[in-house]
Protein backbone atom coordinates (compact mmCIF):
# COMPACT_ATOMS: atom_id res chain seq x y z
CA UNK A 1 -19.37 -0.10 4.14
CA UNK A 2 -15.38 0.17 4.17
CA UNK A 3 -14.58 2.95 1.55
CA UNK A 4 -10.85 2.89 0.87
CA UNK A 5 -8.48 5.83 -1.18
CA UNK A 6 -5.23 5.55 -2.10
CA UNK A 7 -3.28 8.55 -3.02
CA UNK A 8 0.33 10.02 -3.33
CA UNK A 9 1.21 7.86 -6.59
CA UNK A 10 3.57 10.03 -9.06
CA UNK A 11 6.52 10.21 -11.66
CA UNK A 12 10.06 9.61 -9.96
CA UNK A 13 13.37 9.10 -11.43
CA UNK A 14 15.15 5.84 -10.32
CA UNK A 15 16.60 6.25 -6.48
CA UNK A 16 13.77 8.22 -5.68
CA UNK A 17 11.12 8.08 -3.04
CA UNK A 18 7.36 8.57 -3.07
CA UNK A 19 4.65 8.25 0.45
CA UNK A 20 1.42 6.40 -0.56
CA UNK A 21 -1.50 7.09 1.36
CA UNK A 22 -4.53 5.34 2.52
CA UNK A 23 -7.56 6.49 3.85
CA UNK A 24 -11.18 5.79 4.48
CA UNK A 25 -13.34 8.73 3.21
CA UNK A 26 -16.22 7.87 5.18
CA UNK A 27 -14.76 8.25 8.63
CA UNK A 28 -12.53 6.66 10.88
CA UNK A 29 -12.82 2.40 11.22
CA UNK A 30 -10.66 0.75 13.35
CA UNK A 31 -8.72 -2.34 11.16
CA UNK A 32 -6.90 -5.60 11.76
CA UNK A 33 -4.44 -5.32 9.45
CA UNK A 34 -3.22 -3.38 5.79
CA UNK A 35 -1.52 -4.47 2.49
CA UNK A 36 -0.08 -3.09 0.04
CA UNK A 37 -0.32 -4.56 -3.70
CA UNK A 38 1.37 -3.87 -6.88
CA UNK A 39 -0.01 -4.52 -10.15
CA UNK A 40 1.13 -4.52 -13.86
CA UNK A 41 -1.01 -4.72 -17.05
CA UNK A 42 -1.96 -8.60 -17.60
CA UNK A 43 -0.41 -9.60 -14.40
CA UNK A 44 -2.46 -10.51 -10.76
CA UNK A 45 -1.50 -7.80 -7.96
CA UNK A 46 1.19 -9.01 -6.06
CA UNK A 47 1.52 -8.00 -2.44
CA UNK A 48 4.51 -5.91 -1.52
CA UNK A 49 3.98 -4.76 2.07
CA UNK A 50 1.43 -5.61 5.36
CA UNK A 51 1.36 -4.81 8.92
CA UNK A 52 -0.59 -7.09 10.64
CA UNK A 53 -2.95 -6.25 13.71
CA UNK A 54 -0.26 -6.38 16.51
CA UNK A 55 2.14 -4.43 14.37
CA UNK A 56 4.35 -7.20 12.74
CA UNK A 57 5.57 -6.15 9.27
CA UNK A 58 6.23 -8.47 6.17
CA UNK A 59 7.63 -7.91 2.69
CA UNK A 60 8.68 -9.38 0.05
CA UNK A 61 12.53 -9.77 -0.96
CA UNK A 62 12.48 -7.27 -3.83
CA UNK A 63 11.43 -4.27 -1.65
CA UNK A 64 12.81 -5.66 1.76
CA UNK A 65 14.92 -2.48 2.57
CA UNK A 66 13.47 0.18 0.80
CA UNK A 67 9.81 -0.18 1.70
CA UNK A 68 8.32 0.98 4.84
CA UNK A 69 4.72 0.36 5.80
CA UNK A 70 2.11 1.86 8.88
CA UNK A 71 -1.05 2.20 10.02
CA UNK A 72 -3.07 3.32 12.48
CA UNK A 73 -5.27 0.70 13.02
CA UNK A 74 -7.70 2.57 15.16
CA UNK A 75 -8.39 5.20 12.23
CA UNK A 76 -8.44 2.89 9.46
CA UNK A 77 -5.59 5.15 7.96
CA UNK A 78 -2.14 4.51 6.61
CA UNK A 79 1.19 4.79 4.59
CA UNK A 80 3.84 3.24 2.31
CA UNK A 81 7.73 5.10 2.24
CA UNK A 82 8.89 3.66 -1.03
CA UNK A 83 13.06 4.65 -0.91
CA UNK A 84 15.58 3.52 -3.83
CA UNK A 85 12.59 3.34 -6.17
CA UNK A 86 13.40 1.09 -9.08
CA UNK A 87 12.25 0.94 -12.31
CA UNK A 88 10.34 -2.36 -11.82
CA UNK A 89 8.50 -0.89 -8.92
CA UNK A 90 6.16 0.48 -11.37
CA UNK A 91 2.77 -0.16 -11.28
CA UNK A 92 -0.66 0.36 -10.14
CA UNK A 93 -0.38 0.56 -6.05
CA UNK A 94 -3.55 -0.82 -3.93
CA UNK A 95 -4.42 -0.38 -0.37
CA UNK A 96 -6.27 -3.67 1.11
CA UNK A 97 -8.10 -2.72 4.33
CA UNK A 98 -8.98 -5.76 6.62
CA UNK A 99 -11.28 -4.73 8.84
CA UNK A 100 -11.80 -7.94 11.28
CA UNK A 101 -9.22 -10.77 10.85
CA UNK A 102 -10.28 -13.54 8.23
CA UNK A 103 -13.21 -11.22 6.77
CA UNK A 104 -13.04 -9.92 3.73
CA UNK A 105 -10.42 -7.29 1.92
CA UNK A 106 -11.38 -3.65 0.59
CA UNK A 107 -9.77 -2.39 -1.98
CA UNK A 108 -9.51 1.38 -3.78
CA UNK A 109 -8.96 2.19 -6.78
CA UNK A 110 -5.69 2.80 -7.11
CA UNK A 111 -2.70 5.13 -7.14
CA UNK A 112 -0.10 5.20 -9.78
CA UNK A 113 3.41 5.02 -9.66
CA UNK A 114 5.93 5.31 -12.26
CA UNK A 115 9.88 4.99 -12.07
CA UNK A 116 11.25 6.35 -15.44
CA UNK A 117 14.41 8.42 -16.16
């Protein structure tokens, strides 16, 4: 069973920064690959970061710049550096832990992050 926890979510003024966390509580897993999703009330999550097994990043054009993703795909552990934060970064932030490629996604519950004045 793939356990996942996100954590490091938080209140920042705009042009700040905040480190996400993700971590299996149940022990160390090695993963293929990691995402990153964002999601607002009454919208689907939308993906905003993912390092795939062989390292390669992808984001999308909003945060392209000012998000950084990694993992440790041996531990099953890793992080988002959100810089510049805007105020439409806000949201609901989920880790998605792959654990062999094509099988299914684990999710957490969730850290929140806010970008308010």
């Amino acid at each position: 069973q793939v356990q996942v926890l996100e954590s490091g979510g938080g209140l920042v003024p705009p042009g700040g920064s905040l480190r996400l966390s993700c971590v299996n509580p149940g022990g160390a897993i090695r993963i293929d690959s990691m995402r990153w999703y964002r999601q607002t009330p009454g919208k689907q999550r939308k993906l905003v970061a993912q390092i795939t097994a062989n390292g390669i990043t992808n984001y999308p054009e909003s945060v392209l710049g000012r998000f950084t993703i990694s993992a440790d795909h041996a531990g099953g552990t890793g992080y988002l550096q959100m810089d510049n934060l805007k105020p439409e970064d806000t949201g609901m932030y989920y880790c998605g832990l792959v654990k062999n490629r094509g099988g299914m996604e684990y999710w957490g519950k969730g850290t929140l992050v806010a970008v308010s004045s």
